[in-house]
Protein backbone atom coordinates (compact mmCIF):
# COMPACT_ATOMS: atom_id res chain seq x y z
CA UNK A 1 -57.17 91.54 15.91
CA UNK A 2 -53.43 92.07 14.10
CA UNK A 3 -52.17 91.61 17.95
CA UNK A 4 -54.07 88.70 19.19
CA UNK A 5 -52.63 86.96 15.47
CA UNK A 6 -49.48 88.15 16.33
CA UNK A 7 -49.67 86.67 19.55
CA UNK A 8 -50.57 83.60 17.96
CA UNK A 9 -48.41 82.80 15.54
CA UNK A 10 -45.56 83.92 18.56
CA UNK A 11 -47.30 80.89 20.35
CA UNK A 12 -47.21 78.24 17.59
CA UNK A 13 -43.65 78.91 16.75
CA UNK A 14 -42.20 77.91 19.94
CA UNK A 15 -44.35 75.51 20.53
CA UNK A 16 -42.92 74.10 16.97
CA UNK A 17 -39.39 74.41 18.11
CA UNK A 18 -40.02 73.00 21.49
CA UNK A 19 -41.71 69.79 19.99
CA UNK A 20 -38.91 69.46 17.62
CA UNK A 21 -35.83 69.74 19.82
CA UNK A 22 -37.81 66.86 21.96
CA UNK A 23 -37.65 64.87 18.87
CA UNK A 24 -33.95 65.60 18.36
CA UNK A 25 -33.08 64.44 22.22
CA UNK A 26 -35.70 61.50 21.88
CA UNK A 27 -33.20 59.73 19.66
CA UNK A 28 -31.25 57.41 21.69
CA UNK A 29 -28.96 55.40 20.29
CA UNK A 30 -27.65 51.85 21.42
CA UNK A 31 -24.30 50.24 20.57
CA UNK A 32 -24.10 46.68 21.79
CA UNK A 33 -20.91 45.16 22.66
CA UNK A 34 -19.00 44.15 19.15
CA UNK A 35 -18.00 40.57 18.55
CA UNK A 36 -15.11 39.38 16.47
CA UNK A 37 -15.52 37.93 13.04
CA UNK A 38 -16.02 33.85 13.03
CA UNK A 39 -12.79 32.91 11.14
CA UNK A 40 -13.57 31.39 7.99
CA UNK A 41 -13.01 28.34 6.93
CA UNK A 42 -10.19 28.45 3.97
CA UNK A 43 -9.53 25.06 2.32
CA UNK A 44 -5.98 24.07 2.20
CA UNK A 45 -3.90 24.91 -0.42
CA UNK A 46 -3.83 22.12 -3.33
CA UNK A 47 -0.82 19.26 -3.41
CA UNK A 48 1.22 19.41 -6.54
CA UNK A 49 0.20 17.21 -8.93
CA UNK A 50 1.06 14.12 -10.08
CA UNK A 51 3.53 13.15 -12.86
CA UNK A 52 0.85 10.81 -14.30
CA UNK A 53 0.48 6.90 -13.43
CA UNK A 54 2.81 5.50 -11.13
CA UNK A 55 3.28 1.55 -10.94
CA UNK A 56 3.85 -0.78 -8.57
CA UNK A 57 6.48 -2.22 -10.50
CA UNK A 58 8.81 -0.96 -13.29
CA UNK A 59 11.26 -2.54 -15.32
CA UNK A 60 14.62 -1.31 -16.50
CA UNK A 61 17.03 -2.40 -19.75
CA UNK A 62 20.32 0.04 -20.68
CA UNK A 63 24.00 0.07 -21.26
CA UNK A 64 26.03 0.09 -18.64
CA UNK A 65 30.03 0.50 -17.67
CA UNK A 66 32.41 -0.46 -14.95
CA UNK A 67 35.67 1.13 -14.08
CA UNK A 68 38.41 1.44 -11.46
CA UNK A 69 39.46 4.41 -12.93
CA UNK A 70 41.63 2.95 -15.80
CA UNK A 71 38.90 2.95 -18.55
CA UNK A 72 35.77 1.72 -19.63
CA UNK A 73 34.23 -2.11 -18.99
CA UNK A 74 30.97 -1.69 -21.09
CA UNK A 75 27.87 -3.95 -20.62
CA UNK A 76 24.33 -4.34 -20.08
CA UNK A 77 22.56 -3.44 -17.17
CA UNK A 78 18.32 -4.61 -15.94
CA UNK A 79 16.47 -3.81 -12.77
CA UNK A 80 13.46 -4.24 -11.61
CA UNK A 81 11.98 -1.02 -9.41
CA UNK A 82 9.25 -1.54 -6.53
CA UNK A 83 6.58 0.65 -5.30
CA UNK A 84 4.96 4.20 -5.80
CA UNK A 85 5.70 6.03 -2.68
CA UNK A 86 9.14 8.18 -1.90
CA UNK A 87 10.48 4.71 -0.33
CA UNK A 88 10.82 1.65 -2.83
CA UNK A 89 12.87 -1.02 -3.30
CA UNK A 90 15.31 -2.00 -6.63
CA UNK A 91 17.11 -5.76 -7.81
CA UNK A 92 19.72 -5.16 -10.38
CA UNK A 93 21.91 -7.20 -12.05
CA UNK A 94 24.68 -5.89 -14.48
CA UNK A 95 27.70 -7.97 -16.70
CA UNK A 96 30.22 -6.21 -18.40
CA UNK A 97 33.47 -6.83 -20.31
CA UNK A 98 36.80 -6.62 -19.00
CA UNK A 99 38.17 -3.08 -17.98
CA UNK A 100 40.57 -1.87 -20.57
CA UNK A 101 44.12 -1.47 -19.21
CA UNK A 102 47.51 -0.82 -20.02
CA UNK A 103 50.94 -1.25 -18.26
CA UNK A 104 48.68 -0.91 -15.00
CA UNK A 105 46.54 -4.14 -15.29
CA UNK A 106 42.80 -3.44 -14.18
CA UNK A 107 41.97 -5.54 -11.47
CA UNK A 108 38.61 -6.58 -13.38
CA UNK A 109 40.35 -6.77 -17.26
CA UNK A 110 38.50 -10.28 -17.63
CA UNK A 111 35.19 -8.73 -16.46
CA UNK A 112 32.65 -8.49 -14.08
CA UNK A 113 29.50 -9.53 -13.07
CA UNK A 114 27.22 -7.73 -10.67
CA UNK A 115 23.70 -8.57 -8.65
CA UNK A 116 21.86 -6.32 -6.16
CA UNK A 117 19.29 -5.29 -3.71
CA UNK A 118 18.72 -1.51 -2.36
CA UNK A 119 16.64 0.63 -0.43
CA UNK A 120 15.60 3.83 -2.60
CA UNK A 121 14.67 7.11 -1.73
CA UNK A 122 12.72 9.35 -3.94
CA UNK A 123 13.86 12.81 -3.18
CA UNK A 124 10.91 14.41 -5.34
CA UNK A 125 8.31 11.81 -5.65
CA UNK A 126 5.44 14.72 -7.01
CA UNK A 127 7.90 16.08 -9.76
CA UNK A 128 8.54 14.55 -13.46
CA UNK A 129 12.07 14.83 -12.05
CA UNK A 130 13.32 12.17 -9.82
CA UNK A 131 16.77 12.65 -7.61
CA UNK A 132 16.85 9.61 -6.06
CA UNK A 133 19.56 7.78 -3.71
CA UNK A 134 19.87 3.95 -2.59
CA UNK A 135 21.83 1.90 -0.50
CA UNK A 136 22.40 -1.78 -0.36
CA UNK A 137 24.44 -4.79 -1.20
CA UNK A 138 25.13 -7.86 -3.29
CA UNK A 139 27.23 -10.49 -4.82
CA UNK A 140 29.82 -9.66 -7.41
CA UNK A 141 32.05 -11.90 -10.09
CA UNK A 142 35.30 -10.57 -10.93
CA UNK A 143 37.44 -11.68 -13.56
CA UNK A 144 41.26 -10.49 -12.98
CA UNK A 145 42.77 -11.84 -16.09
CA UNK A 146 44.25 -14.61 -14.40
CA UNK A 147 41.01 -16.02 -12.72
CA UNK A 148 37.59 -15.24 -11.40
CA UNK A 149 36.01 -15.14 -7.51
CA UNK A 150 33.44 -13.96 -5.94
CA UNK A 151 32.96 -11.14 -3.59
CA UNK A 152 30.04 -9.44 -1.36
CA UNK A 153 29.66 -5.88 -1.95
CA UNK A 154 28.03 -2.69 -0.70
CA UNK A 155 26.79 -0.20 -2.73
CA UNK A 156 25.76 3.10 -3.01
CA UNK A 157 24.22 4.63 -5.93
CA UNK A 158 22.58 8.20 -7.00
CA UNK A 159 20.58 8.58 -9.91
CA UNK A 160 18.20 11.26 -12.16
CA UNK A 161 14.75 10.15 -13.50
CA UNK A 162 12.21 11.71 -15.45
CA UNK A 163 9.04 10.38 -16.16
CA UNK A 164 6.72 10.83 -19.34
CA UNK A 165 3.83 12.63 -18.03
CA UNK A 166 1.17 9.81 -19.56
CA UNK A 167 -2.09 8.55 -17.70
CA UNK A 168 -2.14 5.05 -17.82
CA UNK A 169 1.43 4.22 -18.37
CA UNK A 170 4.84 4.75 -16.74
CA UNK A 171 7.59 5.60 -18.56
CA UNK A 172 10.81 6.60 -17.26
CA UNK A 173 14.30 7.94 -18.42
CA UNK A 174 16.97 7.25 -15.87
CA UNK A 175 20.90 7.94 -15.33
CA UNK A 176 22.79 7.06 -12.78
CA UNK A 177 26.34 6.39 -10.86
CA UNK A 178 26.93 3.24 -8.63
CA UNK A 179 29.85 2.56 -6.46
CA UNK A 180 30.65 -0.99 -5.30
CA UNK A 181 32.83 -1.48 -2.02
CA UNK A 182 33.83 -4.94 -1.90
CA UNK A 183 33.42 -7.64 1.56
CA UNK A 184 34.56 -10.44 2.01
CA UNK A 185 36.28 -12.00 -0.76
CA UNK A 186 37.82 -14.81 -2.52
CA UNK A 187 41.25 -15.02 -2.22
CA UNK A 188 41.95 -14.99 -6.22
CA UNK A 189 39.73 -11.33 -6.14
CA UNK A 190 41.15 -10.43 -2.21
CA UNK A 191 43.10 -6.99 -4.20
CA UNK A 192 40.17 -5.51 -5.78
CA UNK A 193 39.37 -2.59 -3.98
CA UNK A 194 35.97 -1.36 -5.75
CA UNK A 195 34.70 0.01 -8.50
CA UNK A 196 32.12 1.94 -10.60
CA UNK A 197 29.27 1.87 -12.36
CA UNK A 198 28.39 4.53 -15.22
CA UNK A 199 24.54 3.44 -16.79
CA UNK A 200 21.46 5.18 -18.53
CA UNK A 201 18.18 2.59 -19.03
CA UNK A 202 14.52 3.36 -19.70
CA UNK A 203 11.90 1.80 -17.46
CA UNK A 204 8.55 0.88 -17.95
CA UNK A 205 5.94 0.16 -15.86
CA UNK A 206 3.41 -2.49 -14.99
């Protein structure tokens, strides 16, 4: 009886382990080919922002000087700045008193009298701080001393804004440096050669 138990229990043992390794090999495993990620969409990285309103239009009032390089003519200069983009558009006019000289007469000691049109760049149009840079020309009325004429100029000018971060309004501090290269000429002004101009205004906008 022990025997035929034995026996038996031999039986159902390997029978166990055979069942079980045919479970272990019955395990088949399937890898599928692997696909790359969809890229994701990232949004784009966010502009700078604003220095508060910009107008169409801003007005300008400060003082303003002219020299040759023999002193100081000063004045009053106004302008009138166009447009909101880095590309706008400026009329100026300026009038000053006569350039102070001494044994070397200034070739504008009666005074002068300046009106303009330029092209403007705005080198940093996103930033309180403005570098900008113009070009253009004009008329000019130069007083020698002796007697006034007229002349055509061209000018080039560079300049440093900064404007009051405020919503609805544009403010603006500005200093800049013009110089004037005259054209043709009256005959009374035919020996001035160019000049300056030194100026600081504030600007407001409409």
């Amino acid at each position: 009886m022990r025997t035929v138990l034995t026996v038996g229990c031999v039986l159902a043992a390997c029978v166990w382990t055979s069942w079980a390794s045919a479970e272990e090999h019955a395990v088949v495993q399937v890898a599928g080919p692997r696909y790359a990620e969809p890229p994701v969409d990232r949004p784009p990285p966010p502009e700078p922002p604003d220095d508060g309103y910009r107008a169409p239009m801003r007005l300008h009032i400060g003082p303003m000087a002219a020299t040759t390089g023999r002193g100081l003519g000063p004045g009053l200069g106004v302008a009138a700045d166009f447009g909101r983009g880095t590309i706008g558009f400026r009329l100026a006019a300026a009038w000053m008193r006569g350039e102070p000289s001494g044994a070397d007469p200034s070739p504008i000691a009666g005074g002068l009298a300046q009106y303009t049109g330029e092209l403007t760049l705005d080198l940093a149009r996103r930033s309180p701080v403005h570098p900008i840079v113009g070009i253009g020309f004009g008329y000019a009325r130069a007083d020698t001393g002796q007697g006034a004429g007229g002349l055509g100029v061209g000018t080039a000018r560079m300049a440093l804004e900064y404007a009051l971060a405020i919503d609805d309004a544009d403010v603006r501090f500005q200093i800049g440096a013009l110089g004037a290269l005259p054209g043709p000429a009256d005959s009374i002004v035919s020996d001035v050669k160019g000049w300056g101009l030194l100026g600081a205004t504030i600007g407001i906008g409409f």
